[in-house]
C-alpha atoms as a PDB file:
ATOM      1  CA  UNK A   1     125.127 113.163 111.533  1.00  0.00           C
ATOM      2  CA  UNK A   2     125.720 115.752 109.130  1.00  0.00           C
ATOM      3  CA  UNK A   3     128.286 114.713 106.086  1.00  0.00           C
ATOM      4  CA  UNK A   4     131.394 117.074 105.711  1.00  0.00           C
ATOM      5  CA  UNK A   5     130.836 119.255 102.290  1.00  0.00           C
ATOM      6  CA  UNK A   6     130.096 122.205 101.861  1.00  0.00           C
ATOM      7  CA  UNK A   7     126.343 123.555 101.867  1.00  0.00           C
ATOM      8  CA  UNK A   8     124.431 124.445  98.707  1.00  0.00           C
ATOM      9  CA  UNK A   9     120.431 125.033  97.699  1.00  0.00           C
ATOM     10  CA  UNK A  10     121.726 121.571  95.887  1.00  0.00           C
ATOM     11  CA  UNK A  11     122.910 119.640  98.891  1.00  0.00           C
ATOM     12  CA  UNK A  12     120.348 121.039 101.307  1.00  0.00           C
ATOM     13  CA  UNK A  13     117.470 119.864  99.101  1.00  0.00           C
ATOM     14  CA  UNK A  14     119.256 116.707  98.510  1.00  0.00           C
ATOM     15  CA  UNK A  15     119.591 116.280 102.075  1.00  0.00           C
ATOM     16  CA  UNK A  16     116.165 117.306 102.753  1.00  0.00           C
ATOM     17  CA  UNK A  17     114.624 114.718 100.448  1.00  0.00           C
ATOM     18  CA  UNK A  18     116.713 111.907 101.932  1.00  0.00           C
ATOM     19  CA  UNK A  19     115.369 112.448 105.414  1.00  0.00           C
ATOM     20  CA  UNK A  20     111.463 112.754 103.763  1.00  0.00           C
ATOM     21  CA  UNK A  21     112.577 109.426 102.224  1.00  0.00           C
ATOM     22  CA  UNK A  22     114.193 107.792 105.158  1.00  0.00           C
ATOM     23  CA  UNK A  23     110.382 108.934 107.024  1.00  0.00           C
ATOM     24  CA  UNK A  24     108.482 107.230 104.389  1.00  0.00           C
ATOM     25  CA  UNK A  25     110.387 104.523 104.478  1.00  0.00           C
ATOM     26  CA  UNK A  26     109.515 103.950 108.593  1.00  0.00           C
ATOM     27  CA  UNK A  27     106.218 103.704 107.988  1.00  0.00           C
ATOM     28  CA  UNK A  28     105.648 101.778 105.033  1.00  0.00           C
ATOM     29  CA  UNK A  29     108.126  98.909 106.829  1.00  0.00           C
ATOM     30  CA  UNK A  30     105.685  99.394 109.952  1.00  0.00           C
ATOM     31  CA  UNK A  31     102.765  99.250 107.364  1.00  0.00           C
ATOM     32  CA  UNK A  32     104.208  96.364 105.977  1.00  0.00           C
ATOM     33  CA  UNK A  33     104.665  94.141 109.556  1.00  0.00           C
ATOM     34  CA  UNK A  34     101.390  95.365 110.099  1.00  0.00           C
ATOM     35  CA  UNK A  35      99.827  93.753 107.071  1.00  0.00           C
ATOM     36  CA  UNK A  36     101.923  91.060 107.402  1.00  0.00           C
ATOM     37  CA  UNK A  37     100.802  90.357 111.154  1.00  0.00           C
ATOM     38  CA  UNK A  38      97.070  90.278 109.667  1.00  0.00           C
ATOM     39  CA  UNK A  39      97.708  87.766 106.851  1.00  0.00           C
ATOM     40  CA  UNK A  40      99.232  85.374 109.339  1.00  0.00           C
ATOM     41  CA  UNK A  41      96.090  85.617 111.711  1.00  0.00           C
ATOM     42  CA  UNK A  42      93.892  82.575 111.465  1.00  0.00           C
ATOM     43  CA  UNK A  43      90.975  80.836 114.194  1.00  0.00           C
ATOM     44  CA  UNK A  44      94.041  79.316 116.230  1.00  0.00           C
ATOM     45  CA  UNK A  45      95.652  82.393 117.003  1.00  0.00           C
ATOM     46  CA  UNK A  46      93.206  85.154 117.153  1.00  0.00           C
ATOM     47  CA  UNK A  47      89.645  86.141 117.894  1.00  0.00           C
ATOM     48  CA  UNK A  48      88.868  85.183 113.936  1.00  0.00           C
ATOM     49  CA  UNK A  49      86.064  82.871 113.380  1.00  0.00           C
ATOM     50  CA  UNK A  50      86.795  79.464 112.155  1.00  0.00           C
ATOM     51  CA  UNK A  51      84.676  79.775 109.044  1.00  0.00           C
ATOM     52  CA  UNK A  52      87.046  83.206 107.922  1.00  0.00           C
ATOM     53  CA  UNK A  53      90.008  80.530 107.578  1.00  0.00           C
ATOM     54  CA  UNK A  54      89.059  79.248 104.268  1.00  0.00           C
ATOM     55  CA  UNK A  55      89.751  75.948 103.336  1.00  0.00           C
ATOM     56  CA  UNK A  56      93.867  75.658 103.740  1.00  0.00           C
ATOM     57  CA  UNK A  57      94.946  73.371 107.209  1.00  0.00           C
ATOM     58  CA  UNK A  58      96.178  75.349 109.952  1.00  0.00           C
ATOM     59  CA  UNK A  59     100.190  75.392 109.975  1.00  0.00           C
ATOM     60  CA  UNK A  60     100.791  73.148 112.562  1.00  0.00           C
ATOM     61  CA  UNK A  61      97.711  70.756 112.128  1.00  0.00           C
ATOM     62  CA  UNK A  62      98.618  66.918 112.393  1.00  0.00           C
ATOM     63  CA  UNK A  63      98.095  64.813 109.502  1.00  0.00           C
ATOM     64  CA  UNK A  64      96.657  61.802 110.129  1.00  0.00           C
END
């Protein structure tokens, strides 16, 4: 959607940066859930040895 003003060197670097910004902005969110999906990874859910879980219970673990 292009806004309704007039076009200047000003306004068409202005809106050039936004849409480098709004591109950055994609991938660091997908960078993010990606990061995000490793730090939640433990033995129970994923191909990750037991040992590489440390020493925090799995969520979910009963408590006897």
């Amino acid at each position: 959607m292009e806004p309704d003003f007039p076009a200047t060197p000003f306004t068409e670097a202005l809106l050039k940066e936004n849409e480098e910004l709004r591109t950055e902005n994609a991938l660091l969110r997908e960078r993010c859930s990606e990061l995000e999906e490793r730090v939640n990874k433990n033995s129970q859910n994923s191909s990750k040895p037991p040992s590489s879980d440390g020493y925090q219970k799995p969520r979910g673990a009963l408590s006897i």
